[in-house]
Structures are given as structure tokens and as C-alpha cells.
C-alpha atoms as a PDB file:
ATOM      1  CA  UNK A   1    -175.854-100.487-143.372  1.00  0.00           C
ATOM      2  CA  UNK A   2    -179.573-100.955-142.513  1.00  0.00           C
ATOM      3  CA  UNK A   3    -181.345 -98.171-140.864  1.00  0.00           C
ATOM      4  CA  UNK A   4    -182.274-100.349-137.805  1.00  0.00           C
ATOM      5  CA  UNK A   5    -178.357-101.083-137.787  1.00  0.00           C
ATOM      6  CA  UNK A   6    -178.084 -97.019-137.596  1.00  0.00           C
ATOM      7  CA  UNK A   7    -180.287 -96.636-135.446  1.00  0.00           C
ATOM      8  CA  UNK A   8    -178.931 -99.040-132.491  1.00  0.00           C
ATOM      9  CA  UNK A   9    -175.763 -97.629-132.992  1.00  0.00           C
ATOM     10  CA  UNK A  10    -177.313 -93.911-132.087  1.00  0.00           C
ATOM     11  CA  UNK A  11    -179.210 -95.997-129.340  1.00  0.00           C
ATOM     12  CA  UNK A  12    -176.178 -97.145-128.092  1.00  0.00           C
ATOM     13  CA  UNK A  13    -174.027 -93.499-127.819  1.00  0.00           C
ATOM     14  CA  UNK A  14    -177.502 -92.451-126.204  1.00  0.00           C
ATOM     15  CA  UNK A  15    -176.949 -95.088-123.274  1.00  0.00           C
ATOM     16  CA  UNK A  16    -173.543 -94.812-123.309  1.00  0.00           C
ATOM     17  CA  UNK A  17    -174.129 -91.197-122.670  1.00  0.00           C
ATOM     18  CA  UNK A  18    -176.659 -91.932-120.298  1.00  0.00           C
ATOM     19  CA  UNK A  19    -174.368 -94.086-118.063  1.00  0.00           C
ATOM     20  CA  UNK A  20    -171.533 -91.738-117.932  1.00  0.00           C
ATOM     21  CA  UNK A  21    -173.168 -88.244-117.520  1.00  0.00           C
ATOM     22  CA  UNK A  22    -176.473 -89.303-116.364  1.00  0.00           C
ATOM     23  CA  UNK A  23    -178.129 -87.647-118.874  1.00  0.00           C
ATOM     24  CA  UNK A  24    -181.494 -86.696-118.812  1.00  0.00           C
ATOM     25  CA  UNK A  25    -183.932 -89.073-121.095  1.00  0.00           C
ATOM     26  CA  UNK A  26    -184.695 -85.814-122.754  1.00  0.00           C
ATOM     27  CA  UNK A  27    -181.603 -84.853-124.122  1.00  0.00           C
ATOM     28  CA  UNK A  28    -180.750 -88.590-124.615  1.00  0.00           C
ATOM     29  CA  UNK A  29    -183.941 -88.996-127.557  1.00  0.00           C
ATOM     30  CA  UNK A  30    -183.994 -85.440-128.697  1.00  0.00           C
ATOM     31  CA  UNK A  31    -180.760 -86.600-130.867  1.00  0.00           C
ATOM     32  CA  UNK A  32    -179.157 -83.186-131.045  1.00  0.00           C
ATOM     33  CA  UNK A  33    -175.811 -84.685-129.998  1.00  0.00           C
ATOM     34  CA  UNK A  34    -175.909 -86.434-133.530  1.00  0.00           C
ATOM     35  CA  UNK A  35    -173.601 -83.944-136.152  1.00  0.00           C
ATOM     36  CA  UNK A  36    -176.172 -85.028-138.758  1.00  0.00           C
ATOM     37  CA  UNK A  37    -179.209 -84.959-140.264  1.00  0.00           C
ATOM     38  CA  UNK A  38    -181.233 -88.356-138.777  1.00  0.00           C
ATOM     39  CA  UNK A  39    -184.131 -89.557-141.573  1.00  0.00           C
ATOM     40  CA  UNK A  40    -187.359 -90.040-139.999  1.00  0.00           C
ATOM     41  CA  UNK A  41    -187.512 -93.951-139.463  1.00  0.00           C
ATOM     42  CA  UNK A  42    -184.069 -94.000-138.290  1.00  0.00           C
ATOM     43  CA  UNK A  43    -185.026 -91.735-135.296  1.00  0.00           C
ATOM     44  CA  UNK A  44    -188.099 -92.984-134.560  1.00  0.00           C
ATOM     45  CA  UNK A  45    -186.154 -96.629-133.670  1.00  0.00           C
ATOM     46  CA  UNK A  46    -183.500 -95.377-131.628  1.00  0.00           C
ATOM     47  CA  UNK A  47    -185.620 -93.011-129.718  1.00  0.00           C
ATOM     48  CA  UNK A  48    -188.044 -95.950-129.541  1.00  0.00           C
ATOM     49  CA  UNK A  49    -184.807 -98.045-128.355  1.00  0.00           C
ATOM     50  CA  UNK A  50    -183.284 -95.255-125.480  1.00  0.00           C
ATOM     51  CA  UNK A  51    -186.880 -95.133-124.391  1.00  0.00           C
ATOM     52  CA  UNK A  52    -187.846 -98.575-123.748  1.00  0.00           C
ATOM     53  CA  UNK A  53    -184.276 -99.555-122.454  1.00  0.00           C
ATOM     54  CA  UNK A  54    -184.327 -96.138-119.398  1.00  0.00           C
ATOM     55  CA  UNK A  55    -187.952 -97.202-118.632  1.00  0.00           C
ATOM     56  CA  UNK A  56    -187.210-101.047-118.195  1.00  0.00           C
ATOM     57  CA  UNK A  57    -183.286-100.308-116.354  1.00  0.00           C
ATOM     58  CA  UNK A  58    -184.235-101.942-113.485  1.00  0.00           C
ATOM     59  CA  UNK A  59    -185.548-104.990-115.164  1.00  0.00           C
ATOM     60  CA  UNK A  60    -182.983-105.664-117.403  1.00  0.00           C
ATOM     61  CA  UNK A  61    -180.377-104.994-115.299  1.00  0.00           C
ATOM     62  CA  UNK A  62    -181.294-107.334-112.887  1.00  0.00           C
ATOM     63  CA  UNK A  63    -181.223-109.946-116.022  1.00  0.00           C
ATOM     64  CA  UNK A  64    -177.936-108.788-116.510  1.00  0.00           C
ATOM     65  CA  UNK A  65    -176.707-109.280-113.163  1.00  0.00           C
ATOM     66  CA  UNK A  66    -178.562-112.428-113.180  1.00  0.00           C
ATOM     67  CA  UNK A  67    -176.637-114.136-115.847  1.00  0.00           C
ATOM     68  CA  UNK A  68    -173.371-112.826-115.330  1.00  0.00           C
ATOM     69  CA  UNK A  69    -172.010-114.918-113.263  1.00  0.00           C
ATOM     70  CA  UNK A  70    -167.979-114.540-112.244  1.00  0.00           C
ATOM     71  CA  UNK A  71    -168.589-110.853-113.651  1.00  0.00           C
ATOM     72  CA  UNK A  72    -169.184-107.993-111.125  1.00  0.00           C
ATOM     73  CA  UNK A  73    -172.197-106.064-113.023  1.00  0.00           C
ATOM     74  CA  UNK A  74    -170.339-102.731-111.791  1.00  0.00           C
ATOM     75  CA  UNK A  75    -166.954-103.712-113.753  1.00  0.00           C
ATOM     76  CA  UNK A  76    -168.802-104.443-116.718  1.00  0.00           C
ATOM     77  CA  UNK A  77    -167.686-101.484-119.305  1.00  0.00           C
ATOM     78  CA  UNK A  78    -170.513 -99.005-120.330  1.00  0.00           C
ATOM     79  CA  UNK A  79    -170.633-100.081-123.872  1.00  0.00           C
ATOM     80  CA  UNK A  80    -171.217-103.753-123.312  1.00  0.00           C
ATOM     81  CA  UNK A  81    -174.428-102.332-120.938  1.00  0.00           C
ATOM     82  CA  UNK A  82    -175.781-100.439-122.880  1.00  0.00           C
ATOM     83  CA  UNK A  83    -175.729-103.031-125.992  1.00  0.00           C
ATOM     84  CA  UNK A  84    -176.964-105.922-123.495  1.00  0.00           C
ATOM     85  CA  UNK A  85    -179.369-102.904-122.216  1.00  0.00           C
ATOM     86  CA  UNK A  86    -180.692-102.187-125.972  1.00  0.00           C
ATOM     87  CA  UNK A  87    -180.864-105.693-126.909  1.00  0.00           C
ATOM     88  CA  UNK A  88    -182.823-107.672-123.883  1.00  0.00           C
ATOM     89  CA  UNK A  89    -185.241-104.322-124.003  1.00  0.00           C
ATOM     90  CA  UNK A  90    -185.638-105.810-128.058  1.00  0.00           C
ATOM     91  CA  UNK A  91    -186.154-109.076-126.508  1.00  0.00           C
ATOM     92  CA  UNK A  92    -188.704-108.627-123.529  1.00  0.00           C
ATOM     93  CA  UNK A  93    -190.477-105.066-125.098  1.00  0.00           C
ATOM     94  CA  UNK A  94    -190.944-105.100-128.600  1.00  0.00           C
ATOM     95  CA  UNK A  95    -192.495-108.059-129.898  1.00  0.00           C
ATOM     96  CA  UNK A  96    -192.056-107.197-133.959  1.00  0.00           C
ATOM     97  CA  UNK A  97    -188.439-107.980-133.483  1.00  0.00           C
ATOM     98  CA  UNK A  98    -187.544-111.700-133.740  1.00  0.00           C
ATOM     99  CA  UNK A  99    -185.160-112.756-130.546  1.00  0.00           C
ATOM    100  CA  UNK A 100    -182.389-113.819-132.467  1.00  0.00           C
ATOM    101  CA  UNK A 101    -182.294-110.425-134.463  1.00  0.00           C
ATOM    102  CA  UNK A 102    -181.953-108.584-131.051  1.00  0.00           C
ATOM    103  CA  UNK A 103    -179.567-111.339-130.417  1.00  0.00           C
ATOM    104  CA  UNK A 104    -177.670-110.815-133.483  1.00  0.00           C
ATOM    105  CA  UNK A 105    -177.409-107.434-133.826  1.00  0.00           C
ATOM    106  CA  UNK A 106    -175.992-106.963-130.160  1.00  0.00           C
ATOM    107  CA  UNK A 107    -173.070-109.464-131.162  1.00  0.00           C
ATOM    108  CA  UNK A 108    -172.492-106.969-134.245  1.00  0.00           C
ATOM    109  CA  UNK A 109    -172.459-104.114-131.965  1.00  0.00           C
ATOM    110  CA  UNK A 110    -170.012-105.755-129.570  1.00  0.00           C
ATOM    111  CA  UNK A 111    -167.886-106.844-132.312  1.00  0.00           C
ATOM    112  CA  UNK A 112    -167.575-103.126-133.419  1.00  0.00           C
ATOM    113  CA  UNK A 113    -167.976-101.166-130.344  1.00  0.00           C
ATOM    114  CA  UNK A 114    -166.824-103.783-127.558  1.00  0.00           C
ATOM    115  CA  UNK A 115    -163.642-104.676-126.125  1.00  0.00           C
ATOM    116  CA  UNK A 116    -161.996-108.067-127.546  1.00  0.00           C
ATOM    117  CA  UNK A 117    -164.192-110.481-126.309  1.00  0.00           C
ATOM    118  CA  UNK A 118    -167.333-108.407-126.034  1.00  0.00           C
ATOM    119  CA  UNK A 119    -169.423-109.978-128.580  1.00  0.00           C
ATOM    120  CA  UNK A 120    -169.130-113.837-126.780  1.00  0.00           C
ATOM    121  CA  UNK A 121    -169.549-112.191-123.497  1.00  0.00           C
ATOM    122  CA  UNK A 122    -172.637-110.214-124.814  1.00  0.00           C
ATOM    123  CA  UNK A 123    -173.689-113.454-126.531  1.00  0.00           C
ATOM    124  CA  UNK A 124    -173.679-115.759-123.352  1.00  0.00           C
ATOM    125  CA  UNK A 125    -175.587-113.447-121.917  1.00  0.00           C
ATOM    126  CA  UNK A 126    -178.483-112.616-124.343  1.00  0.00           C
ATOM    127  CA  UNK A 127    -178.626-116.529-124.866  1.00  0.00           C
ATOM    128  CA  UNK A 128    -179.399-116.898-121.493  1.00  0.00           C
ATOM    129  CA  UNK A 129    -181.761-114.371-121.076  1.00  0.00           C
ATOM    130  CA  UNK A 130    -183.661-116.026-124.005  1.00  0.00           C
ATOM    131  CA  UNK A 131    -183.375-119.683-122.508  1.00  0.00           C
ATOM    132  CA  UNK A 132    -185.177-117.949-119.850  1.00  0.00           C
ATOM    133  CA  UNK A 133    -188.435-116.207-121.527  1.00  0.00           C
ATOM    134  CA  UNK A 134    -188.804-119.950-123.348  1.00  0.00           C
ATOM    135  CA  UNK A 135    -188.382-121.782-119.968  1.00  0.00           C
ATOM    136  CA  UNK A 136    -190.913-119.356-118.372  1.00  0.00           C
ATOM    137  CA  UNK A 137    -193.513-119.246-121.067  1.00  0.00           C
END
């Protein structure tokens, strides 16, 4: 597994964490809820990741509730947030990462972590959110 891979999925528990127990952004990147020993680069993304996705919640949500249409953002289940959370951040906030890799890797983490149809939900979503930054650039 790559360590960008890694470090979504830590990115991922973080906002998952964050949605349930509201926890602070401090605790979220300091890690310590991680049983292991994190190398360097692997930490540096996800904190990078839990960072930009807290600071830009209200932005991306609204994307979220934008393009979910028949879905009630409030039913959607914490884990499928806080991938579409991590991966439109990627998208709109960190221009070394090609769209369809955030794309990509948020299917792979709804395929793993999501319910049974998480990854083509998650997918309609994050394709419409790109349609969007083309049609307004």
C-alpha cells in the first residue's frame, strides 16, 4: 500500500472521529490515537489532509449537499463524509494532486470502508463536483 494510501486512511478515522465525538482539530492531527509508529511523510499527508478538510467544512459540505440530490446530507453515514470530505478538500485545496487521483482514491476508500454501494455513491458525487470546477474555470 502507498503511503498516501496510508495516510487517507488515518485521514479518514481522524474525520470519522471528528464527526462522532467532535473532536478537537488538535487531538484529531496529533495522531496519538494511531497504536503505531507513523513515518514522517505518512503523517505529514494526513495531518495535511484533517487540516485542510476541518478548515474548508463549510465549503465542501455545501458541495456535498449540493450534489446529492434524493440524499438527505444528515443521513449520509460518517464514513462516506468524511471520504467525500478528504477527497473534494484534494480536489479544490491542493493543487499537486491530479483530480482524478483524489477521485480515485475516494472510490478505493469507499470500496473498503463504505457501505455496499458507497464507492458509486461517492463517485457520482466527486464527478460532479469536478464537472463543476471545469464548468466554472
Amino acid at each position: 500500500m502507498g503511503h498516501r494510501r496510508k495516510a487517507r486512511e488515518y485521514a479518514l478515522q481522524g474525520l470519522y472521529m471528528y464527526e462522532i465525538n467532535k473532536a478537537s482539530l488538535d487531538q484529531l492531527t496529533s495522531l496519538n490515537w494511531v497504536d503505531k509508529e507513523i513515518p514522517e511523510d505518512i503523517r505529514e499527508f494526513a495531518v495535511s489532509l484533517i487540516e485542510g478538510s476541518v478548515k474548508h467544512i463549510d465549503e465542501i459540505d455545501k458541495l456535498i449537499k449540493k450534489h446529492s440530490k434524493n440524499w438527505k446530507f444528515e443521513r449520509l453515514s460518517h464514513v462516506d463524509k468524511a471520504i467525500l470530505r478528504i477527497s473534494i478538500c484534494q480536489m479544490l485545496h491542493m493543487p499537486d494532486i491530479p483530480v482524478i487521483v483524489a477521485i480515485n482514491e475516494g472510490i478505493e476508500l469507499g470500496k473498503v470502508f463504505g457501505e455496499e454501494n458507497s464507492s458509486t455513491f461517492i463517485n457520482g458525487i466527486l464527478d460532479a463536483v469536478n464537472r463543476e470546477m471545469v464548468n466554472n474555470k
